[in-house]
N, C-alpha and C. Protein backbone atom coordinates (compact mmCIF):
# COMPACT_ATOMS: atom_id res chain seq x y z
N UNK A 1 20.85 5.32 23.97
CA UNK A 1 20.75 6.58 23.22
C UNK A 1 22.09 6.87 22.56
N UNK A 2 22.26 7.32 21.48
CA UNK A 2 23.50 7.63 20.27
C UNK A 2 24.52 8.55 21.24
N UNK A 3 25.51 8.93 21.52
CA UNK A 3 26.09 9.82 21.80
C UNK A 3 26.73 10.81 21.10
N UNK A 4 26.99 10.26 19.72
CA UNK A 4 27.53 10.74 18.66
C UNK A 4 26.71 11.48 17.61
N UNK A 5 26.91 12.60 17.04
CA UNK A 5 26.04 13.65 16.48
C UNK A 5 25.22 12.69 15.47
N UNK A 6 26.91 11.83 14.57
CA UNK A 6 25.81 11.54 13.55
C UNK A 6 24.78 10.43 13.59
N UNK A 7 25.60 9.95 14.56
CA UNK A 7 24.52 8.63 15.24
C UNK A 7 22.89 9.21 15.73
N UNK A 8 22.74 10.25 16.56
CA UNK A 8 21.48 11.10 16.55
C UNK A 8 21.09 11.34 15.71
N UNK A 9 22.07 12.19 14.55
CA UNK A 9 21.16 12.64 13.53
C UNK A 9 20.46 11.51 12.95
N UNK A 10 20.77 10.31 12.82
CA UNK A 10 20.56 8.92 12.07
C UNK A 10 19.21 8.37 12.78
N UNK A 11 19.10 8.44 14.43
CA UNK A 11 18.05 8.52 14.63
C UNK A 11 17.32 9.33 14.59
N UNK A 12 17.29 10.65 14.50
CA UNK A 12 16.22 11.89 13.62
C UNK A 12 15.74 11.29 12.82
N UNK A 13 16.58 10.75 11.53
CA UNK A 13 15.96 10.17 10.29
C UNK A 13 15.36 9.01 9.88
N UNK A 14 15.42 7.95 10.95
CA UNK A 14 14.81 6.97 11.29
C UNK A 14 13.45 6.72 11.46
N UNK A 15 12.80 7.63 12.54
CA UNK A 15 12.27 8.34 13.26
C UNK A 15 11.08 9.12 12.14
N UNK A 16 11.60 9.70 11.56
CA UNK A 16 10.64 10.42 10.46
C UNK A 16 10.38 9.69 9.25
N UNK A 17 11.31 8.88 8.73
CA UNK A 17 11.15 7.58 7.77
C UNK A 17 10.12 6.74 7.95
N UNK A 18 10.27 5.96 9.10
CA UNK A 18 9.01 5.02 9.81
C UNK A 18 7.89 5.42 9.61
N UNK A 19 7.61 6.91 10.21
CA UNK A 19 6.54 7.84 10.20
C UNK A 19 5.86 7.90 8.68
N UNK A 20 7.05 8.19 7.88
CA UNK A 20 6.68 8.46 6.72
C UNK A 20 6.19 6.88 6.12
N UNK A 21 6.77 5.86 6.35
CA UNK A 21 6.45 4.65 5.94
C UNK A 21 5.30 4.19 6.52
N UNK A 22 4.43 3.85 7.21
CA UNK A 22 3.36 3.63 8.42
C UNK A 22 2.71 4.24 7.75
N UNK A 23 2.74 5.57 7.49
CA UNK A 23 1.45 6.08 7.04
C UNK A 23 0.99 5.88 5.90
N UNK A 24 2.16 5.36 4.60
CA UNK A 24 1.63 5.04 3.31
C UNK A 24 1.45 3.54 3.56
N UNK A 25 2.21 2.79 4.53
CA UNK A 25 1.63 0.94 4.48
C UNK A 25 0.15 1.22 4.79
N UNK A 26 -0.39 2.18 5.53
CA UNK A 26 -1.82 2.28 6.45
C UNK A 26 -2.80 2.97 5.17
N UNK A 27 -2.31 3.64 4.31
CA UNK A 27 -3.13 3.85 2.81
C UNK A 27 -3.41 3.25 2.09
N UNK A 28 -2.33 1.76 1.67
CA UNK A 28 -2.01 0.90 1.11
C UNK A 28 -3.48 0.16 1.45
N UNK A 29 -3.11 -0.16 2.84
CA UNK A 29 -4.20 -1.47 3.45
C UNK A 29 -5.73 -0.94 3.40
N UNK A 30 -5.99 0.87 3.21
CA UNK A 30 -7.05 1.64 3.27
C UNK A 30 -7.54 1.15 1.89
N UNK A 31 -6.80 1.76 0.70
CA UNK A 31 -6.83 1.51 -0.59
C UNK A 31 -7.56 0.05 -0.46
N UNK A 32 -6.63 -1.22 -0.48
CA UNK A 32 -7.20 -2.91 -0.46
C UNK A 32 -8.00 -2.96 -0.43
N UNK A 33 -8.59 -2.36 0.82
CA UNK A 33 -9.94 -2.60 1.56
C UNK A 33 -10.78 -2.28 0.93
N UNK A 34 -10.89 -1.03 0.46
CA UNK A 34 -11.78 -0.22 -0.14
C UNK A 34 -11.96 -1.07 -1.40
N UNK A 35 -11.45 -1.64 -2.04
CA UNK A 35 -11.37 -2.50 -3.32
C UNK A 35 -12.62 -3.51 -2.63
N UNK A 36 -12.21 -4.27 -1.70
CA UNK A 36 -12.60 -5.35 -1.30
C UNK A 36 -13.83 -5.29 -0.67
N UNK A 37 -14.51 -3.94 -0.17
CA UNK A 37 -15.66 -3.63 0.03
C UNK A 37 -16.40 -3.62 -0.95
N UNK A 38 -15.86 -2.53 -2.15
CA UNK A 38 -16.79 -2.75 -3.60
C UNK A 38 -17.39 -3.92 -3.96
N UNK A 39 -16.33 -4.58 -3.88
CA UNK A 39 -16.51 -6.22 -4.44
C UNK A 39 -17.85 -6.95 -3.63
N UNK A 40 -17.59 -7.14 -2.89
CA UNK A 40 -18.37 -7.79 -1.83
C UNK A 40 -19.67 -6.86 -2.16
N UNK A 41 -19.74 -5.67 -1.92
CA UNK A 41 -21.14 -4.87 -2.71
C UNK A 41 -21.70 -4.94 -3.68
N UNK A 42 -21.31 -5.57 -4.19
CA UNK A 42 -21.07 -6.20 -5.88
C UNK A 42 -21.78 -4.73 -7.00
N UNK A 43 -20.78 -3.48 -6.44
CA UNK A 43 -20.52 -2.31 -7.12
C UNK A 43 -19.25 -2.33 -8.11
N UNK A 44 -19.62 -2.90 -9.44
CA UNK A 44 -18.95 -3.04 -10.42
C UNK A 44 -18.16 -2.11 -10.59
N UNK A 45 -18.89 -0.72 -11.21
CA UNK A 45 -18.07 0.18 -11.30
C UNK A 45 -17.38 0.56 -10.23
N UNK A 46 -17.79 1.06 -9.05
CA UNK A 46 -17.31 1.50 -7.39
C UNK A 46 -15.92 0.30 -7.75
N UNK A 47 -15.63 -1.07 -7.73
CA UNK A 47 -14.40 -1.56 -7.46
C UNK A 47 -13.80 -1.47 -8.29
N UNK A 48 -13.99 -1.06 -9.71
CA UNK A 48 -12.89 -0.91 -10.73
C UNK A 48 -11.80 0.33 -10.21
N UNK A 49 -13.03 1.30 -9.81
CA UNK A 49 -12.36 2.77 -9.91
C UNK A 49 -11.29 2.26 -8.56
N UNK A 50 -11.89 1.37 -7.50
CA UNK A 50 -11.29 1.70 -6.23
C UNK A 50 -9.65 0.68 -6.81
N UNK A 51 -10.14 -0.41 -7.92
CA UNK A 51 -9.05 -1.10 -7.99
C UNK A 51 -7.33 -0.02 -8.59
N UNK A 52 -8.42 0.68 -9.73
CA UNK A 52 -7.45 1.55 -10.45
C UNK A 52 -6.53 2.08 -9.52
N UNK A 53 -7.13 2.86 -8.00
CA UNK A 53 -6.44 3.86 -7.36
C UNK A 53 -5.42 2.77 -6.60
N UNK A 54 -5.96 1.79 -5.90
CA UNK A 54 -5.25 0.66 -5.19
C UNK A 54 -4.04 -0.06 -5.85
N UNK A 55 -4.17 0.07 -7.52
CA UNK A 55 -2.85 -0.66 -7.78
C UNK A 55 -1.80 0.49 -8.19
N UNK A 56 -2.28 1.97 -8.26
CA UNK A 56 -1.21 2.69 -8.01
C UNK A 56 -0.41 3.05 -7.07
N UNK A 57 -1.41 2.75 -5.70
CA UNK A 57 -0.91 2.92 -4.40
C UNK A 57 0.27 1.81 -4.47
N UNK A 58 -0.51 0.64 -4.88
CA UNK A 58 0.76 -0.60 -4.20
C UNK A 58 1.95 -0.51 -5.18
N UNK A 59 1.80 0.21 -7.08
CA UNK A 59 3.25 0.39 -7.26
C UNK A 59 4.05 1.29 -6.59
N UNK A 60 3.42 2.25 -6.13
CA UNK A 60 4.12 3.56 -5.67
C UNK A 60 5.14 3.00 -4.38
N UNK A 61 4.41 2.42 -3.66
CA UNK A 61 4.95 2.20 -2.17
C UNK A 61 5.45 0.72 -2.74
N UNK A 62 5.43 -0.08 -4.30
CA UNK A 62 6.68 -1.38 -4.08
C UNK A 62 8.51 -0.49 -5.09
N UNK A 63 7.88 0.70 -5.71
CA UNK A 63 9.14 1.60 -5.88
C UNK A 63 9.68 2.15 -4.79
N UNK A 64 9.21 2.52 -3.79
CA UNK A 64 9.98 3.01 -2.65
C UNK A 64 10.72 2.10 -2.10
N UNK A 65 10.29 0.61 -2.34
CA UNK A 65 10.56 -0.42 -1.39
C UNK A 65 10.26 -0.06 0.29
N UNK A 66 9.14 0.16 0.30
CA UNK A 66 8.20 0.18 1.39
C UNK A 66 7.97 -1.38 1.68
N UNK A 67 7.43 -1.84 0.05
CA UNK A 67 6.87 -3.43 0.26
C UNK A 67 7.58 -3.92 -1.00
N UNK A 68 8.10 -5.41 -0.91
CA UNK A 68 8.41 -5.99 -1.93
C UNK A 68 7.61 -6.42 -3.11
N UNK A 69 8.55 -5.92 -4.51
CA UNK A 69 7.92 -5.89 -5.72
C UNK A 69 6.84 -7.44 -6.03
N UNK A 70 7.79 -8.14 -5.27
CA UNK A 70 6.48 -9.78 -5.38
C UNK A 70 5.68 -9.76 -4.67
N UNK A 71 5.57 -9.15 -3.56
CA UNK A 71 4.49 -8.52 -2.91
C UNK A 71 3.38 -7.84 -3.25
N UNK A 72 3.40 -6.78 -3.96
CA UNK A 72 2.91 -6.03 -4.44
C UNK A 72 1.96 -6.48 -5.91
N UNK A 73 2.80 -7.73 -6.26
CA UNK A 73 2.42 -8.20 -7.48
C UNK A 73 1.66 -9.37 -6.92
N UNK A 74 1.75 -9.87 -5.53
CA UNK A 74 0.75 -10.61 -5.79
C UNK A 74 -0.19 -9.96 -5.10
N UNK A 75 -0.43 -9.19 -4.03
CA UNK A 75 -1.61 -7.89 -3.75
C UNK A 75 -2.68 -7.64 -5.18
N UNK A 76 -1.69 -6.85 -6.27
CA UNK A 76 -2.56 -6.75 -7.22
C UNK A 76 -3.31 -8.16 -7.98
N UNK A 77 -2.36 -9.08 -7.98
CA UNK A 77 -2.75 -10.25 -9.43
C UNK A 77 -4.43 -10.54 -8.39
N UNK A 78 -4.42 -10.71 -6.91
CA UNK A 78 -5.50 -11.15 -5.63
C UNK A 78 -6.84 -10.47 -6.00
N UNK A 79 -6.28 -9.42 -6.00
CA UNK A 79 -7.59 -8.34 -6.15
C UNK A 79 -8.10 -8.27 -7.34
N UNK A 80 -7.33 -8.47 -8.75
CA UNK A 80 -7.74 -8.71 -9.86
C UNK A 80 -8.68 -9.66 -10.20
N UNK A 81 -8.22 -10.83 -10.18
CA UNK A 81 -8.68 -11.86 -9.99
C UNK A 81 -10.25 -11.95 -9.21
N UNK A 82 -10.05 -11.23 -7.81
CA UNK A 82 -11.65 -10.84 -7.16
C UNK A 82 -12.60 -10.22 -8.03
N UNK A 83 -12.29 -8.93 -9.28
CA UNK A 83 -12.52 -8.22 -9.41
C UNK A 83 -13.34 -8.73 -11.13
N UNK A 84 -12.21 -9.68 -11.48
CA UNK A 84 -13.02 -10.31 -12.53
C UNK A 84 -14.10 -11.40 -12.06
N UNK A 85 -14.12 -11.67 -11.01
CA UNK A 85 -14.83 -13.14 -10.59
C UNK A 85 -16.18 -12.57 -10.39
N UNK A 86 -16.60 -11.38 -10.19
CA UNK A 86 -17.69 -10.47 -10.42
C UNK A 86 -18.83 -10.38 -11.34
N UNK A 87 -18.19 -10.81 -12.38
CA UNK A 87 -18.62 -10.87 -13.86
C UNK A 87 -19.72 -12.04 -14.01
C-alpha cells in the first residue's frame, strides 16, 4: 500500500481509470457482437445500423487509447468485410 499522499492519490486514479476503461472495452465487445448477431441473422439493415454504431464505439475508445489504432482498424476492416459478404 502507497504511504505517500501522492502515491495514494495515484492509486485513487488508477482505480477509477480501469473502471472507467472495462466498462467502455465491455461496450466495445457489446457493440461487435451485436454487429455479428445481425449478420449471422442475415438482418441487412439490423447490421448496417449495428455496424454504424460499432465503428464509432471502436474509434472513440482507439482515441482514448483504450485499444490500439491497428487494432481498432482491423476490428472494423473484420466486420466490414462480414458485412459486405452478405450481399
Amino acid at each position: 500500500m502507497a504511504n505517500i499522499a501522492s502515491a495514494k492519490k495515484a492509486a485513487r486514479q488508477a482505480v477509477k481509470r480501469r473502471a472507467r476503461n472495462m466498462a467502455q472495452r465491455s461496450a466495445l465487445r457489446t457493440a461487435i457482437k451485436d454487429v455479428r448477431k445481425a449478420i449471422a441473422a442475415g438482418d441487412k439493415a439490423a447490421a448496417k445500423a449495428a455496424f454504424q454504431q460499432s465503428v464509432s464505439k471502436i474509434d472513440s475508445i482507439a482515441d482514448k487509447d483504450i485499444m490500439h489504432k491497428n487494432t481498432a482498424a482491423r476490428h472494423k476492416s473484420r466486420l466490414a468485410v462480414a458485412l459486405k459478404a452478405m450481399a
